[in-house]
N, C-alpha and C. Protein backbone atom coordinates (compact mmCIF):
# COMPACT_ATOMS: atom_id res chain seq x y z
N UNK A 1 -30.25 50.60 -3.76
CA UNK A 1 -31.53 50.25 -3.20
C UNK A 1 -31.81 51.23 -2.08
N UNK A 2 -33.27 51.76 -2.17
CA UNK A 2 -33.44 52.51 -1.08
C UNK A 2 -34.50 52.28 -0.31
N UNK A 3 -34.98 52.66 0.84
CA UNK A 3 -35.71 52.23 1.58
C UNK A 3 -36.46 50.74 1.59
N UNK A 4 -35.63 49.81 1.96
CA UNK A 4 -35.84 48.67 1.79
C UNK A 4 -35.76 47.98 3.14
N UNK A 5 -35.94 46.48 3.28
CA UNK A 5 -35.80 46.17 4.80
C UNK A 5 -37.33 46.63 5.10
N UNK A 6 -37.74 45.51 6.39
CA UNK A 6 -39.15 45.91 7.09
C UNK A 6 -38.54 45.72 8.59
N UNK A 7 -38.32 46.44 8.75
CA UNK A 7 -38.39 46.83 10.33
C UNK A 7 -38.99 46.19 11.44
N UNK A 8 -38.60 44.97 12.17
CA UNK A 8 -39.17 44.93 13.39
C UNK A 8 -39.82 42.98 12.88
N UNK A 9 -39.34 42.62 11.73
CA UNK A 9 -39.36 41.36 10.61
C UNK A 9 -38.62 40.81 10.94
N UNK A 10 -38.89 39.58 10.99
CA UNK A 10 -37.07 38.39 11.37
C UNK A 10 -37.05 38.00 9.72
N UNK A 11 -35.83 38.30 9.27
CA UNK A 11 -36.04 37.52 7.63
C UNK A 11 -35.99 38.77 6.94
N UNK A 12 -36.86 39.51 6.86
CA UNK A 12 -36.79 40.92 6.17
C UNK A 12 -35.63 42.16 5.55
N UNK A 13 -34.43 41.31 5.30
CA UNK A 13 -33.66 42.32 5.05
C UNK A 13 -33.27 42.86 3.59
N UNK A 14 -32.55 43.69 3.14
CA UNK A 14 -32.54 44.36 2.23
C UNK A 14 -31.80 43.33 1.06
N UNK A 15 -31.24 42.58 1.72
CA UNK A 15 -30.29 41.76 0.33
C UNK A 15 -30.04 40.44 1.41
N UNK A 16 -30.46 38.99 0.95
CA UNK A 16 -30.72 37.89 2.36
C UNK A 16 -29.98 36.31 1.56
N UNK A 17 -29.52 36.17 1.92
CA UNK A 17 -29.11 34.70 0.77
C UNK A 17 -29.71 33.67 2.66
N UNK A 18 -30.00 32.88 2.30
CA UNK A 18 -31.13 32.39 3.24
C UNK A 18 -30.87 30.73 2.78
N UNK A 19 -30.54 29.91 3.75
CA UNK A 19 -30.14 28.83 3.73
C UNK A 19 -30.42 27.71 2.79
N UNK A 20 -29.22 28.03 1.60
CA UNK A 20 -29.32 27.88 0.11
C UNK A 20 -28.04 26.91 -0.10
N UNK A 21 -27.28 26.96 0.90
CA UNK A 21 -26.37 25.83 1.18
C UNK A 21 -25.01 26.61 0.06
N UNK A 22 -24.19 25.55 -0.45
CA UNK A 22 -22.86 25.91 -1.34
C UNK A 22 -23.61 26.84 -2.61
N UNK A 23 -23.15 27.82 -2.95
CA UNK A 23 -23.20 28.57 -3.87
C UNK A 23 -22.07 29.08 -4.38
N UNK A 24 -21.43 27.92 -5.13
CA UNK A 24 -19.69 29.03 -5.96
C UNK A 24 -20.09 29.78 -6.76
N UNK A 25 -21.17 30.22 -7.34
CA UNK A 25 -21.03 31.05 -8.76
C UNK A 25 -22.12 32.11 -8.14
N UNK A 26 -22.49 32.43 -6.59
CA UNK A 26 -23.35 33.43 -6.22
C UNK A 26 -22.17 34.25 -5.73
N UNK A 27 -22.80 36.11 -6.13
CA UNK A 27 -21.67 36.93 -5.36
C UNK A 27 -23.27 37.95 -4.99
N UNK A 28 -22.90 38.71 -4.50
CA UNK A 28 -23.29 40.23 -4.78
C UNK A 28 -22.11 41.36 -4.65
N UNK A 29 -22.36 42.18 -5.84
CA UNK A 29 -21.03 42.73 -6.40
C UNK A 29 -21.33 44.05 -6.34
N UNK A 30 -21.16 45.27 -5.76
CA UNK A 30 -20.91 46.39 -6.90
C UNK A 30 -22.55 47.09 -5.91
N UNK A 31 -23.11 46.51 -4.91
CA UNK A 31 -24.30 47.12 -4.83
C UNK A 31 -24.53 48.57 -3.66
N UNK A 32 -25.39 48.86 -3.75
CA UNK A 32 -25.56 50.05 -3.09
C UNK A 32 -26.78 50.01 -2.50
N UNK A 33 -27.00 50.02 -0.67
CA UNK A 33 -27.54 50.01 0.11
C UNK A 33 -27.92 51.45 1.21
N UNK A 34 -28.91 52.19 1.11
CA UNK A 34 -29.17 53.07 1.82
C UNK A 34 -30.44 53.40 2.38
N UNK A 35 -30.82 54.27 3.83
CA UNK A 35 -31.77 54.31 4.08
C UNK A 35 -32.17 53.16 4.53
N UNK A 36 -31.84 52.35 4.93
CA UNK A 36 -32.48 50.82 5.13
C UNK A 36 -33.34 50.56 6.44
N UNK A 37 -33.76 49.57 6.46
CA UNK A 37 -35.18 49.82 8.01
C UNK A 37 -34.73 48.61 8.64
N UNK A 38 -33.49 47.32 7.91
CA UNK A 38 -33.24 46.04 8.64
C UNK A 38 -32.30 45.39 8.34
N UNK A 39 -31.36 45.97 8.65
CA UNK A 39 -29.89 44.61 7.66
C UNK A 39 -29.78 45.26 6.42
N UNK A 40 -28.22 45.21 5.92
CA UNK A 40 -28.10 45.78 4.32
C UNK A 40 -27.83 44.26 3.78
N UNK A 41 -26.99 43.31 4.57
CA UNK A 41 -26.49 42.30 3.69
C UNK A 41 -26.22 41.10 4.78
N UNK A 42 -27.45 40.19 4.47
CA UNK A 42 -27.54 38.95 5.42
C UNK A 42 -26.72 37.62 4.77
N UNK A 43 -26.42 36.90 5.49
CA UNK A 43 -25.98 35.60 5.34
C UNK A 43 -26.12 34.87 6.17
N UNK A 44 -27.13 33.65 5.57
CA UNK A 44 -27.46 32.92 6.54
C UNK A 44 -27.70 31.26 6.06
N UNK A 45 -27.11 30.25 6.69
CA UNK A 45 -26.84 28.96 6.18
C UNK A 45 -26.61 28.89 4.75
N UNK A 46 -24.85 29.31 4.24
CA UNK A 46 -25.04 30.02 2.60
C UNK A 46 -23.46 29.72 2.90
N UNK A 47 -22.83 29.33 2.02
CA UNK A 47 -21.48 28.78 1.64
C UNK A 47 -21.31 29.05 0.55
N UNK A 48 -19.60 29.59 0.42
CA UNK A 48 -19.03 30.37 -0.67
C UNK A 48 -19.39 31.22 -1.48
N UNK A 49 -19.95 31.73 -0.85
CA UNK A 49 -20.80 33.27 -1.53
C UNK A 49 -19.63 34.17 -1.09
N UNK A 50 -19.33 35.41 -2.82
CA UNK A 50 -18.70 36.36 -2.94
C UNK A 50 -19.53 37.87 -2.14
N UNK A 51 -19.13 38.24 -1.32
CA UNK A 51 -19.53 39.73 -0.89
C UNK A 51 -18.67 40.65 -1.13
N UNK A 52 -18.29 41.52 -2.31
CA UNK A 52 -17.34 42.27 -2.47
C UNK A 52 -17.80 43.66 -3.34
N UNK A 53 -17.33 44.56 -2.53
CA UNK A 53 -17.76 46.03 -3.10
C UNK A 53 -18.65 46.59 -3.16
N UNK A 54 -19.66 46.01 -1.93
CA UNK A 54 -20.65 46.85 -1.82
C UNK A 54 -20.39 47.81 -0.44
N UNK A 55 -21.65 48.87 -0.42
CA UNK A 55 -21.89 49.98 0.13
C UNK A 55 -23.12 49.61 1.19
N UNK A 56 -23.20 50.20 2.24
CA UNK A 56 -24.58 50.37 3.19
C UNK A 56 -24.69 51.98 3.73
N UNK A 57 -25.17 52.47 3.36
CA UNK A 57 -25.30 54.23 3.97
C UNK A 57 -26.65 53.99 5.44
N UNK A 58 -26.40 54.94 6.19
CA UNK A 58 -27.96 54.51 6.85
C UNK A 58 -28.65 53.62 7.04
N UNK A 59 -28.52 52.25 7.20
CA UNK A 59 -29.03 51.40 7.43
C UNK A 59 -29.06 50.85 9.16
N UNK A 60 -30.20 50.80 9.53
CA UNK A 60 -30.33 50.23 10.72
C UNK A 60 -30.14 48.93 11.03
N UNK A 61 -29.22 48.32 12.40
CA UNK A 61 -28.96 46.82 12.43
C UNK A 61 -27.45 46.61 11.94
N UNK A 62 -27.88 45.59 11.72
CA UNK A 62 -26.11 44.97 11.74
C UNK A 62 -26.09 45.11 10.00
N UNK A 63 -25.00 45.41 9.05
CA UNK A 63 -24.66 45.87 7.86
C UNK A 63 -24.25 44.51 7.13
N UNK A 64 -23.64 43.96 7.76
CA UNK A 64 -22.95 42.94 7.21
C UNK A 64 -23.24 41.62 8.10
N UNK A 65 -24.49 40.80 7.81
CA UNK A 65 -24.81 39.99 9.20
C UNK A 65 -24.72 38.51 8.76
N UNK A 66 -23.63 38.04 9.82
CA UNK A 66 -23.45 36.68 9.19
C UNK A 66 -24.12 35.88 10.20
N UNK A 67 -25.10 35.24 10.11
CA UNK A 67 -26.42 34.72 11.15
C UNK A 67 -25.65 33.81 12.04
N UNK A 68 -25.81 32.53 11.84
CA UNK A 68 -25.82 31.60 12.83
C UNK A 68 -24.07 31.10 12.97
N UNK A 69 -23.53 31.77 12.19
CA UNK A 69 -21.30 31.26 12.21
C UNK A 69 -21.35 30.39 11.80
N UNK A 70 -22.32 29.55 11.61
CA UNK A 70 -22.27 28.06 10.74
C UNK A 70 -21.97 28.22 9.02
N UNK A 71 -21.86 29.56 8.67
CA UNK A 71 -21.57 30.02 7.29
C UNK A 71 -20.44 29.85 7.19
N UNK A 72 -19.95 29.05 6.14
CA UNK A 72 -18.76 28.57 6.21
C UNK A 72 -17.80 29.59 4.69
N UNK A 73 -16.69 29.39 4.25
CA UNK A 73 -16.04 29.62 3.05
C UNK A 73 -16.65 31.00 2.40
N UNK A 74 -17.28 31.67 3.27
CA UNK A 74 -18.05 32.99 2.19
C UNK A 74 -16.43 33.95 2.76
N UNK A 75 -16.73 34.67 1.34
CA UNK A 75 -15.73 35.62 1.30
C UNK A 75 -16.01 37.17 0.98
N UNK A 76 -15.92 38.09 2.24
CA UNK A 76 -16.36 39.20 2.14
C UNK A 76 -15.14 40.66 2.25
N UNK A 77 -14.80 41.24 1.26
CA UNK A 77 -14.08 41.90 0.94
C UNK A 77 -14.22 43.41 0.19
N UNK A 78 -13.89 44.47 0.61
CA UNK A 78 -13.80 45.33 0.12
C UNK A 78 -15.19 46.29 0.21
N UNK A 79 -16.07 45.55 1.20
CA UNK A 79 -17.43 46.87 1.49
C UNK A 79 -17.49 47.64 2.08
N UNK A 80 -18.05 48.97 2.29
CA UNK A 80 -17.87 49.83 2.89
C UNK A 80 -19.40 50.01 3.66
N UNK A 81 -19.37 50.44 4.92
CA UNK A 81 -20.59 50.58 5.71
C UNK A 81 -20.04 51.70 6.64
N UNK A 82 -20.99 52.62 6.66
CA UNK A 82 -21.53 54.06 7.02
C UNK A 82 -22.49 54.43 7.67
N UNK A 83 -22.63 55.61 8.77
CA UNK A 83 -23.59 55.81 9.78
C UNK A 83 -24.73 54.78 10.16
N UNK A 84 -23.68 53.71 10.63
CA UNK A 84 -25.37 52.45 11.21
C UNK A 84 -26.14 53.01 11.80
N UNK A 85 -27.64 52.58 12.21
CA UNK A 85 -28.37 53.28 12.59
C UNK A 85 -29.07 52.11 13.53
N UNK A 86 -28.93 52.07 15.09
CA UNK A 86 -28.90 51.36 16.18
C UNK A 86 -30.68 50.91 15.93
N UNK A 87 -31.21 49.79 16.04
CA UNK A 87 -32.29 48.97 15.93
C UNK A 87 -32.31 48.44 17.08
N UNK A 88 -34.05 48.28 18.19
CA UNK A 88 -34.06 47.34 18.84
C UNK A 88 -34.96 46.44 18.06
N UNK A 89 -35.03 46.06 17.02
CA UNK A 89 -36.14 45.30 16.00
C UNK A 89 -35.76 43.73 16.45
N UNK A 90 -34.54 43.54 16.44
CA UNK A 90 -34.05 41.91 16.63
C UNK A 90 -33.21 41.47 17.79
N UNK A 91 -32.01 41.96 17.42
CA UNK A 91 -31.20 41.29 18.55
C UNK A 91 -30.72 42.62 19.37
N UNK A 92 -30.04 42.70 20.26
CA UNK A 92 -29.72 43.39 21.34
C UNK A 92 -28.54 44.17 20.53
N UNK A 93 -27.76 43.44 19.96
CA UNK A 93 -26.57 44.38 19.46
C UNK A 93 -27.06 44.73 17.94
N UNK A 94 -28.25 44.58 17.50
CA UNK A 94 -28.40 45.74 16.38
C UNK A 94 -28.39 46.99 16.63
């Protein structure tokens, strides 16, 4: 995925699982994130979701953003994230 994400958006990110509650049979697998304008890979109120083997090149913000810690049992393994690219769009430490 390329140039994806809206910049300066609460919600807007490139790949968002968004408070969907238990999900055993949701992953995202295998994907490829670059160029991005807001987040490569959100999680937010989302339980047992697979995150494994993806990529973020260039993406501004946090790469791997697990929202509120109330995300419980998700399992994130084996992604790789590359030249972040510092955002004041949201929070202070994007």
């Amino acid at each position: 995925m390329t140039d994806v994400g809206q910049a300066f958006k609460v919600g807007r990110y490139a790949v968002h699982f968004h408070m969907i509650g238990a999900v055993h049979k949701s992953y995202a697998k295998g994907c490829s994130t670059h160029e991005g304008h807001n987040r490569a890979y959100t999680i937010h109120g989302t339980h047992y979701l697979r995150l494994i083997d993806n990529s973020a090149y260039h993406v501004k913000g946090h790469n791997v953003f697990v929202e509120d810690a109330a995300e419980t049992k998700n399992y994130i393994k084996g992604n790789l994230v590359m030249k972040i690219v510092r955002s004041m769009s949201l929070l202070n430490t994007d």
